[in-house]
PDB file of N, CA and C in Angstrom:
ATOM      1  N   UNK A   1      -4.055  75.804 -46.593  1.00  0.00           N
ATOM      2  CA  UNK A   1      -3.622  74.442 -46.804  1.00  0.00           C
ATOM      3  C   UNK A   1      -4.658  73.762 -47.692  1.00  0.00           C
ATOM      4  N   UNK A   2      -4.773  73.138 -48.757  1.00  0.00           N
ATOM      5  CA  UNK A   2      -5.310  72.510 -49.748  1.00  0.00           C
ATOM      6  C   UNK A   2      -4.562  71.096 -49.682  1.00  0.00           C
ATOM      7  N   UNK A   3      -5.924  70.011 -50.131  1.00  0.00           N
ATOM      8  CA  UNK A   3      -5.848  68.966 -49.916  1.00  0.00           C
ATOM      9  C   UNK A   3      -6.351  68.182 -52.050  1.00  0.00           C
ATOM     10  N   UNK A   4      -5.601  67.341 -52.194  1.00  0.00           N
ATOM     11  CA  UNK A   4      -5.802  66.509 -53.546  1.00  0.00           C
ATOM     12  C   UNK A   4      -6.835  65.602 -52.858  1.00  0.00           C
ATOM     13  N   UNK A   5      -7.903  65.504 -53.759  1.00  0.00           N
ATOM     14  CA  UNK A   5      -8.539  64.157 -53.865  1.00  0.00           C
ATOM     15  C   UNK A   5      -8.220  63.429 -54.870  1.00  0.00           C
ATOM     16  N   UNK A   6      -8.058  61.646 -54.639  1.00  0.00           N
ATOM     17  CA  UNK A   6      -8.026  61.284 -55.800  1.00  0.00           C
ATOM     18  C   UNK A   6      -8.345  60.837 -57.026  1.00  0.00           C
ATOM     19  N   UNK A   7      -8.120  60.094 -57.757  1.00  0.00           N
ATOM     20  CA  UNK A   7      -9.020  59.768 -58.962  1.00  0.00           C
ATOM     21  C   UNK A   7      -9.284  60.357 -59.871  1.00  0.00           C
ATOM     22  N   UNK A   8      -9.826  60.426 -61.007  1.00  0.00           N
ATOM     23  CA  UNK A   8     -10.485  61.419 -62.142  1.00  0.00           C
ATOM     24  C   UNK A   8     -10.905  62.049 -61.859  1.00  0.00           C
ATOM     25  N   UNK A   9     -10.696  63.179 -62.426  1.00  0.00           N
ATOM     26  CA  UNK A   9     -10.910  64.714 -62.513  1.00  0.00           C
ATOM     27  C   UNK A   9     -10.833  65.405 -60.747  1.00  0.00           C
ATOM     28  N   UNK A  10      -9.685  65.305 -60.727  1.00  0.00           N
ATOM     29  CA  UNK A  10      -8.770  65.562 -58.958  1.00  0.00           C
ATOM     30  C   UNK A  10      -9.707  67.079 -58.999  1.00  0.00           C
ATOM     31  N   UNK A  11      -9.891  67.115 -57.414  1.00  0.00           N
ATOM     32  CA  UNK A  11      -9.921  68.825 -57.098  1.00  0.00           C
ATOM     33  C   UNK A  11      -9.884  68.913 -55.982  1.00  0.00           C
ATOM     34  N   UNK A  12      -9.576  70.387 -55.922  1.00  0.00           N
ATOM     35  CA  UNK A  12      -8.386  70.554 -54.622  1.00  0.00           C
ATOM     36  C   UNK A  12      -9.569  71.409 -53.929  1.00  0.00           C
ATOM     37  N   UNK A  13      -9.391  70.694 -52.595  1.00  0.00           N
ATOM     38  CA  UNK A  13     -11.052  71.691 -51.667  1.00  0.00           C
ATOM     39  C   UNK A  13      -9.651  71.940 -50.315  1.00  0.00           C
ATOM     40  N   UNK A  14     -10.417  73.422 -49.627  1.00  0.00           N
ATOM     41  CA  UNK A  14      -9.737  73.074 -48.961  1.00  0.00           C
ATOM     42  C   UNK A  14     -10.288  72.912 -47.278  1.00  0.00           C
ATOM     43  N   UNK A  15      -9.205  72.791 -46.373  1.00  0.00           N
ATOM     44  CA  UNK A  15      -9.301  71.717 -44.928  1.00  0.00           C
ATOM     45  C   UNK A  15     -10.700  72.669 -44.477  1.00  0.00           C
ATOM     46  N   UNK A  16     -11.581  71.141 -43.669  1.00  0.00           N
ATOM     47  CA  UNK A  16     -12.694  71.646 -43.039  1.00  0.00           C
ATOM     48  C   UNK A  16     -13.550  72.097 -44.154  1.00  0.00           C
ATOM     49  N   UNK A  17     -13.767  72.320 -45.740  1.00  0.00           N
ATOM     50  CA  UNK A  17     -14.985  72.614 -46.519  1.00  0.00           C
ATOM     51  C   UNK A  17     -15.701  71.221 -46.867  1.00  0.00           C
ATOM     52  N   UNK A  18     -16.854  71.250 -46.642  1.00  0.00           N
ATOM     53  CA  UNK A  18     -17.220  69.935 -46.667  1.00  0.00           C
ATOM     54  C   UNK A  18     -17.490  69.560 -48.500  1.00  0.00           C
ATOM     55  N   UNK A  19     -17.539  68.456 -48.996  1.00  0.00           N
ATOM     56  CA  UNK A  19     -17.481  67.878 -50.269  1.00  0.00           C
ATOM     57  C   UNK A  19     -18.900  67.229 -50.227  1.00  0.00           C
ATOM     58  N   UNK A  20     -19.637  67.577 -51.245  1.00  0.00           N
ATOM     59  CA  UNK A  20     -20.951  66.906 -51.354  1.00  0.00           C
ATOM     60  C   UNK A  20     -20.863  65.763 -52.147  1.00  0.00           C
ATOM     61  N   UNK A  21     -21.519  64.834 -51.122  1.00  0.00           N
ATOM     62  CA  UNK A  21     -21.111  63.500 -52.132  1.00  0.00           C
ATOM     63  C   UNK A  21     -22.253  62.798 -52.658  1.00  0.00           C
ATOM     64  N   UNK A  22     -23.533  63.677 -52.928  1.00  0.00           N
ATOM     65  CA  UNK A  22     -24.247  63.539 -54.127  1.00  0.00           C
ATOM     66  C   UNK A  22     -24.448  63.343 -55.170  1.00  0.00           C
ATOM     67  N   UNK A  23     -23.663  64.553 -56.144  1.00  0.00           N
ATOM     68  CA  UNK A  23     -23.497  64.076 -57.565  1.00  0.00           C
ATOM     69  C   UNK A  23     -22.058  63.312 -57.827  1.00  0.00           C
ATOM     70  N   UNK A  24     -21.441  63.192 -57.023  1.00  0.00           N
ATOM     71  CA  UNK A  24     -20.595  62.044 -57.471  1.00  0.00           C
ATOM     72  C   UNK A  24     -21.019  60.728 -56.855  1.00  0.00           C
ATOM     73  N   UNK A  25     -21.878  60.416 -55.912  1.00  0.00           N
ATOM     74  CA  UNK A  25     -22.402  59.293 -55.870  1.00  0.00           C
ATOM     75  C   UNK A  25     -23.188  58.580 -57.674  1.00  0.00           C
ATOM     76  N   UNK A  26     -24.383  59.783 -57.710  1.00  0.00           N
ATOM     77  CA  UNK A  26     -24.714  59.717 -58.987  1.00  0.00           C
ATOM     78  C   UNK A  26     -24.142  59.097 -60.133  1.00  0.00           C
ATOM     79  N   UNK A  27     -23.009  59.874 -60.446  1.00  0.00           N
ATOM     80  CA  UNK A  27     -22.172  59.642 -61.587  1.00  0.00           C
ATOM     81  C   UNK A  27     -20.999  58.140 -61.425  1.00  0.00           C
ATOM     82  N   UNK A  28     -20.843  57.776 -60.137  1.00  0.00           N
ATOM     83  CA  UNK A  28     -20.516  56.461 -60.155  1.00  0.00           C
ATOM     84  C   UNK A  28     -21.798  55.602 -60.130  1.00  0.00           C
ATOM     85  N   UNK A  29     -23.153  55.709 -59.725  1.00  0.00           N
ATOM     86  CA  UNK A  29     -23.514  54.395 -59.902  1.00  0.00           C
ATOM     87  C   UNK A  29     -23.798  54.572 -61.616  1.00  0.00           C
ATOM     88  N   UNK A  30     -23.938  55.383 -62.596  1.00  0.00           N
ATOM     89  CA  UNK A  30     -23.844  55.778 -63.663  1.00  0.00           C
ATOM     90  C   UNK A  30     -23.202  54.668 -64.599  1.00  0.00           C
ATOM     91  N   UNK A  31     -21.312  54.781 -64.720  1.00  0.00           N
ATOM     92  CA  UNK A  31     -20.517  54.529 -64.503  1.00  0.00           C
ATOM     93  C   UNK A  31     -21.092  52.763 -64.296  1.00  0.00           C
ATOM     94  N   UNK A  32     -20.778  52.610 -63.028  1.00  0.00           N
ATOM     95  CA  UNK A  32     -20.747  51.032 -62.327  1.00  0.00           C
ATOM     96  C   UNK A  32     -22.083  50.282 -63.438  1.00  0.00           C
ATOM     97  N   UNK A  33     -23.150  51.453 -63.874  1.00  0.00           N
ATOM     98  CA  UNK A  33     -24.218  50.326 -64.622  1.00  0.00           C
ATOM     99  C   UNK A  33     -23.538  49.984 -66.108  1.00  0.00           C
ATOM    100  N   UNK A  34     -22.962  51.434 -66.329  1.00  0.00           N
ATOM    101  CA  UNK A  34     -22.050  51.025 -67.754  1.00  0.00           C
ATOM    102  C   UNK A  34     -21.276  49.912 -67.921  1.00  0.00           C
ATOM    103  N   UNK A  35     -20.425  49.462 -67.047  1.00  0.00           N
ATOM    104  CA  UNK A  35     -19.714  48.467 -66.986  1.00  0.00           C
ATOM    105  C   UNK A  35     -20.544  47.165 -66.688  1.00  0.00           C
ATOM    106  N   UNK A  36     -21.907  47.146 -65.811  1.00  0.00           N
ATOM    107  CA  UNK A  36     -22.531  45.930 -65.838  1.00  0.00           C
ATOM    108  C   UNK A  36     -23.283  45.480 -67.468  1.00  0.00           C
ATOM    109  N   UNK A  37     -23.721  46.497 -67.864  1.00  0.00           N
ATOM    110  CA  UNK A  37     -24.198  46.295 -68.990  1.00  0.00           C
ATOM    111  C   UNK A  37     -23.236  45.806 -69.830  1.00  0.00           C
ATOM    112  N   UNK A  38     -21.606  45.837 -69.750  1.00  0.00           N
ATOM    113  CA  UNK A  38     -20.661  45.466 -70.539  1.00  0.00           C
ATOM    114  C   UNK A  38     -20.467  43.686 -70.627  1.00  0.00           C
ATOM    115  N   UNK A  39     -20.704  43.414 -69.107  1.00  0.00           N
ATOM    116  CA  UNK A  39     -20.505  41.988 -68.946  1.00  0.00           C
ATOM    117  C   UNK A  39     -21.414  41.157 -69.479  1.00  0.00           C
ATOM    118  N   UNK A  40     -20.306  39.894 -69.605  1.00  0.00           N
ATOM    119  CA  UNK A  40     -21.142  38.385 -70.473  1.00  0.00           C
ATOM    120  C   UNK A  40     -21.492  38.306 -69.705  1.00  0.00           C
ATOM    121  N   UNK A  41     -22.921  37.468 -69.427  1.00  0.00           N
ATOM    122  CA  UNK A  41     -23.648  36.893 -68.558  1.00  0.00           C
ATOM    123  C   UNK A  41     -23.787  35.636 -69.224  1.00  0.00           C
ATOM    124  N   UNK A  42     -23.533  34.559 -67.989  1.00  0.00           N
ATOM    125  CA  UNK A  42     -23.373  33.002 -68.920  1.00  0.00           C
ATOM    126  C   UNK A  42     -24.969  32.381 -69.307  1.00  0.00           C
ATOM    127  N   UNK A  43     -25.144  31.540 -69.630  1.00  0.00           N
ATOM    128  CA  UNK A  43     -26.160  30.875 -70.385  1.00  0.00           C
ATOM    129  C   UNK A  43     -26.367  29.923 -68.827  1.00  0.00           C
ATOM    130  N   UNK A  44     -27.534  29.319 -69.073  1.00  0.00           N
ATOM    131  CA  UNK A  44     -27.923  28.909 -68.213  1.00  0.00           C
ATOM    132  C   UNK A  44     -26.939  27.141 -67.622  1.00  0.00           C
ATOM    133  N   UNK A  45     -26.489  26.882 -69.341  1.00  0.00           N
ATOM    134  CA  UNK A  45     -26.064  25.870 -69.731  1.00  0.00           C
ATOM    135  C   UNK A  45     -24.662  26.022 -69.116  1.00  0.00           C
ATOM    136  N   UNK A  46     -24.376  26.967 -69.571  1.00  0.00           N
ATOM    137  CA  UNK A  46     -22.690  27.593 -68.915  1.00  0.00           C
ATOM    138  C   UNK A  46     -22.511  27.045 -67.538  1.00  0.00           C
ATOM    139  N   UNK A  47     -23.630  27.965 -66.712  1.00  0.00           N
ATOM    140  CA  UNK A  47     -23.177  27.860 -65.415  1.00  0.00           C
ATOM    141  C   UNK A  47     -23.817  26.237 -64.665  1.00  0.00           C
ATOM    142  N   UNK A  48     -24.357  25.537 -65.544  1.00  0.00           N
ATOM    143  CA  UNK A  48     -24.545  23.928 -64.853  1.00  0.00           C
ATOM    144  C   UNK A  48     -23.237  23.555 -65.091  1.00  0.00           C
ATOM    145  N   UNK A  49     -22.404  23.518 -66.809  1.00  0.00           N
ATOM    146  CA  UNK A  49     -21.397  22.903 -66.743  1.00  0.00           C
ATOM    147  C   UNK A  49     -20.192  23.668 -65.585  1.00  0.00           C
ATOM    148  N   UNK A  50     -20.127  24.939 -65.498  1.00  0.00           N
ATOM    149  CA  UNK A  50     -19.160  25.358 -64.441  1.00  0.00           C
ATOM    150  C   UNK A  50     -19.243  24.822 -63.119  1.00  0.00           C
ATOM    151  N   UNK A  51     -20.440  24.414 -62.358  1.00  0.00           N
ATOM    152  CA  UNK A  51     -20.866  24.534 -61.283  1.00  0.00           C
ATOM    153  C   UNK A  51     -20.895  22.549 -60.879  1.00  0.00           C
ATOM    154  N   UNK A  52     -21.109  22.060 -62.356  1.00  0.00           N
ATOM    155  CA  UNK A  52     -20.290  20.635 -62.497  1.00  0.00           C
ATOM    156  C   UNK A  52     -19.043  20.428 -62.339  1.00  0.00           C
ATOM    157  N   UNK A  53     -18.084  21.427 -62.924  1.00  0.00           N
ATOM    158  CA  UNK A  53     -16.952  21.377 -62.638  1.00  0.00           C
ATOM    159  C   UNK A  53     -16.538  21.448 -61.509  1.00  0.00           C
ATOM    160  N   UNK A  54     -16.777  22.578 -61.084  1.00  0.00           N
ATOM    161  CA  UNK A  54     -16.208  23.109 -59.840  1.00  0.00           C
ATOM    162  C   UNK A  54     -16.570  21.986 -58.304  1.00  0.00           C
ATOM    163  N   UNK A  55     -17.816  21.414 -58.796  1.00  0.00           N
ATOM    164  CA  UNK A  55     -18.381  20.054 -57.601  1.00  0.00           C
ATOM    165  C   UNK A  55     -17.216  18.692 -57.858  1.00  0.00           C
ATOM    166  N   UNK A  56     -16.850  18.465 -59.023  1.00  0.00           N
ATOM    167  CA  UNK A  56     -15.893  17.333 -59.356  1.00  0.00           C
ATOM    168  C   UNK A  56     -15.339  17.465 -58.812  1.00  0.00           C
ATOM    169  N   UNK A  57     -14.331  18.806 -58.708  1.00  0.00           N
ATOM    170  CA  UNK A  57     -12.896  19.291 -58.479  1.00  0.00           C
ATOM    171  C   UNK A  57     -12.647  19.403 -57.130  1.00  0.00           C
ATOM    172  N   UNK A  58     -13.761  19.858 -56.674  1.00  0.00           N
ATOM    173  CA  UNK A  58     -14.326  19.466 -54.854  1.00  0.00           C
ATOM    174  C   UNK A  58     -14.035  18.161 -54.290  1.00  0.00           C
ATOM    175  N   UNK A  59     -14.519  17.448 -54.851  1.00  0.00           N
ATOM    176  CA  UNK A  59     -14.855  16.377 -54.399  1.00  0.00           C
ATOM    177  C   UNK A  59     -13.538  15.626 -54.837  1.00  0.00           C
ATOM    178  N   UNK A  60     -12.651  15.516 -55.733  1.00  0.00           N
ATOM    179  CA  UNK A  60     -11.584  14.773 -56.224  1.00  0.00           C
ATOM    180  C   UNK A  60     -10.286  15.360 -55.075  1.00  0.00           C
ATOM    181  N   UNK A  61     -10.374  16.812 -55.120  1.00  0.00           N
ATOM    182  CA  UNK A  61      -9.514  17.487 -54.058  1.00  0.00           C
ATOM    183  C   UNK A  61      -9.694  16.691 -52.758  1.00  0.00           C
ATOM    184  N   UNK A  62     -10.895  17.158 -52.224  1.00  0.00           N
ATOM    185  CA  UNK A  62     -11.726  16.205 -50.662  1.00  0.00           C
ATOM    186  C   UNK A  62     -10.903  14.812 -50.650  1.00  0.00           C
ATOM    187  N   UNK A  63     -11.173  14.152 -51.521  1.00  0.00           N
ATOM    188  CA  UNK A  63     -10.485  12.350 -51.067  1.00  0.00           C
ATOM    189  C   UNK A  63      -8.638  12.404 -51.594  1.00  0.00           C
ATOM    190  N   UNK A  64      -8.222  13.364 -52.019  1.00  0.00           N
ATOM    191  CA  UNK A  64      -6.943  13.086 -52.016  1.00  0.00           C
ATOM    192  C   UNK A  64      -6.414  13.379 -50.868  1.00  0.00           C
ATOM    193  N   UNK A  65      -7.142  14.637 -50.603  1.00  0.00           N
ATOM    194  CA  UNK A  65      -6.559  15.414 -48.714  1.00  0.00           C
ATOM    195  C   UNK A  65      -7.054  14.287 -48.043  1.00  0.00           C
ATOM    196  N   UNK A  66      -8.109  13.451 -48.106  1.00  0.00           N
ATOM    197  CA  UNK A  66      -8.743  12.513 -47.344  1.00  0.00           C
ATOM    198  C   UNK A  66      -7.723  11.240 -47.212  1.00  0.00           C
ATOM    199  N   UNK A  67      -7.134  11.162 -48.429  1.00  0.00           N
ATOM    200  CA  UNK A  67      -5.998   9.762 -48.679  1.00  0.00           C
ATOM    201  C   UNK A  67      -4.761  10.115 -47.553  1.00  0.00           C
ATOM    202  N   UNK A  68      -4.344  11.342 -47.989  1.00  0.00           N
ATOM    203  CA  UNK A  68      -2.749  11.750 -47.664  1.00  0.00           C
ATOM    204  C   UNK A  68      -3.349  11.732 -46.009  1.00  0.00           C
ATOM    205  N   UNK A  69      -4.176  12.748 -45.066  1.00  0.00           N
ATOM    206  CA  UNK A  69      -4.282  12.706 -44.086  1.00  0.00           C
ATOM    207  C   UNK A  69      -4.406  11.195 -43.592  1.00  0.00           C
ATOM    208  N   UNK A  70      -5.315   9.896 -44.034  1.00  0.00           N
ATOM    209  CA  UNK A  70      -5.171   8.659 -43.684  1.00  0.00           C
ATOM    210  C   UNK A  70      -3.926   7.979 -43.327  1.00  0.00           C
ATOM    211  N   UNK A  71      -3.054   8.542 -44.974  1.00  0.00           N
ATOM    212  CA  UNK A  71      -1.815   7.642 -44.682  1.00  0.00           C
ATOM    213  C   UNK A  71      -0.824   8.871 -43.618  1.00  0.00           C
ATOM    214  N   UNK A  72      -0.837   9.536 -43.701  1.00  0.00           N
ATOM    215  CA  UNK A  72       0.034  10.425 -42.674  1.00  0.00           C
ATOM    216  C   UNK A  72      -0.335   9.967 -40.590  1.00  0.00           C
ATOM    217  N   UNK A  73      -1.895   9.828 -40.776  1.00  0.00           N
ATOM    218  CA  UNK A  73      -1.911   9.118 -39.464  1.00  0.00           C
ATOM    219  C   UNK A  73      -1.643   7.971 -39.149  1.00  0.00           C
ATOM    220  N   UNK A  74      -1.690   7.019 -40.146  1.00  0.00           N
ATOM    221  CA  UNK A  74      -1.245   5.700 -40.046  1.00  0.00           C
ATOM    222  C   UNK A  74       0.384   5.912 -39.620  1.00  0.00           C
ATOM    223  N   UNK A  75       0.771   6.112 -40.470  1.00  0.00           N
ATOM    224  CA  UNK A  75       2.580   6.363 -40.542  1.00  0.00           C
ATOM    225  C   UNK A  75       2.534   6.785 -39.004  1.00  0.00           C
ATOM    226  N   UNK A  76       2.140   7.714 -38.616  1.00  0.00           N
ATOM    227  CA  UNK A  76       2.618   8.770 -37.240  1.00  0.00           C
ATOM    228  C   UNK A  76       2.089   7.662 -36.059  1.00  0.00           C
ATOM    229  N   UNK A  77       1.104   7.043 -36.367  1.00  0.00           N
ATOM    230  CA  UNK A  77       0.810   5.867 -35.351  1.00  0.00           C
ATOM    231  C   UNK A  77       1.724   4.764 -35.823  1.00  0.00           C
ATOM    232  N   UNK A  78       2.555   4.296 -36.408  1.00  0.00           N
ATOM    233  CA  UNK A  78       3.580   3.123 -36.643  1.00  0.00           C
ATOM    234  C   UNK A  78       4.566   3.877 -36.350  1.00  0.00           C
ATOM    235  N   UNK A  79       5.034   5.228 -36.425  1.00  0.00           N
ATOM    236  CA  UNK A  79       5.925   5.629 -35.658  1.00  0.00           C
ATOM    237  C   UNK A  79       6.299   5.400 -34.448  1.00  0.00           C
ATOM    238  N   UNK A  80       4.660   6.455 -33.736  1.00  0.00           N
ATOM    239  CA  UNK A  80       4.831   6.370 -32.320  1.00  0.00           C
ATOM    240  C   UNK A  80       4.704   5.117 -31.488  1.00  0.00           C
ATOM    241  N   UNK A  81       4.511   3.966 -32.597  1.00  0.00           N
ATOM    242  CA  UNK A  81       3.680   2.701 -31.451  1.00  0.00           C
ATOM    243  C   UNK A  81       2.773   2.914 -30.779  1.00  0.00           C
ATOM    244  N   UNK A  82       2.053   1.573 -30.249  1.00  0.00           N
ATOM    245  CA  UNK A  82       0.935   1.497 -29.658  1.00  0.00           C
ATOM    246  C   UNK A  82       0.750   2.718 -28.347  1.00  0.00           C
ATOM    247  N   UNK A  83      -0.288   3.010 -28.090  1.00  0.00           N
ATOM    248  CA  UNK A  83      -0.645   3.482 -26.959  1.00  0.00           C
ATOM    249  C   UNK A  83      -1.766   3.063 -25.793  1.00  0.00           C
TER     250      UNK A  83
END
């Protein structure tokens, strides 16, 4: 009985032989640095204006949920009347 592994460059071991996962550890962190070395890395400037953004957008979100929940309890208390 033979078993597929998957992914690139498949090979078929079979049941109970154990798979050394040495040199393919290796060859993925290999691999994984290739692709870090690929990425933009932002400017320092980048990530103040992103990190500006993203605090606005926080905070503008925060008081609208903050509005709607206000008026939704108001309403539900003029519903229900006093207690």
């Amino acid at each position: 009985m033979e078993q597929q592994s998957g992914g690139r460059g498949a090979q078929t071991t079979k049941v109970g032989e154990i798979v050394s996962a040495g040199p393919r550890s290796i060859q993925f962190v290999k691999e994984a640095w290739q692709e870090v070395r690929k990425v933009h890395w932002p400017a320092r400037k980048e990530t103040y204006q992103a990190t500006a953004i993203v605090v606005v957008v926080v905070v503008v979100v925060a008081a609208f949920l903050g509005v709607v929940d206000f008026l939704l309890s108001y309403a539900m208390q003029y519903i229900m009347g006093p207690q």
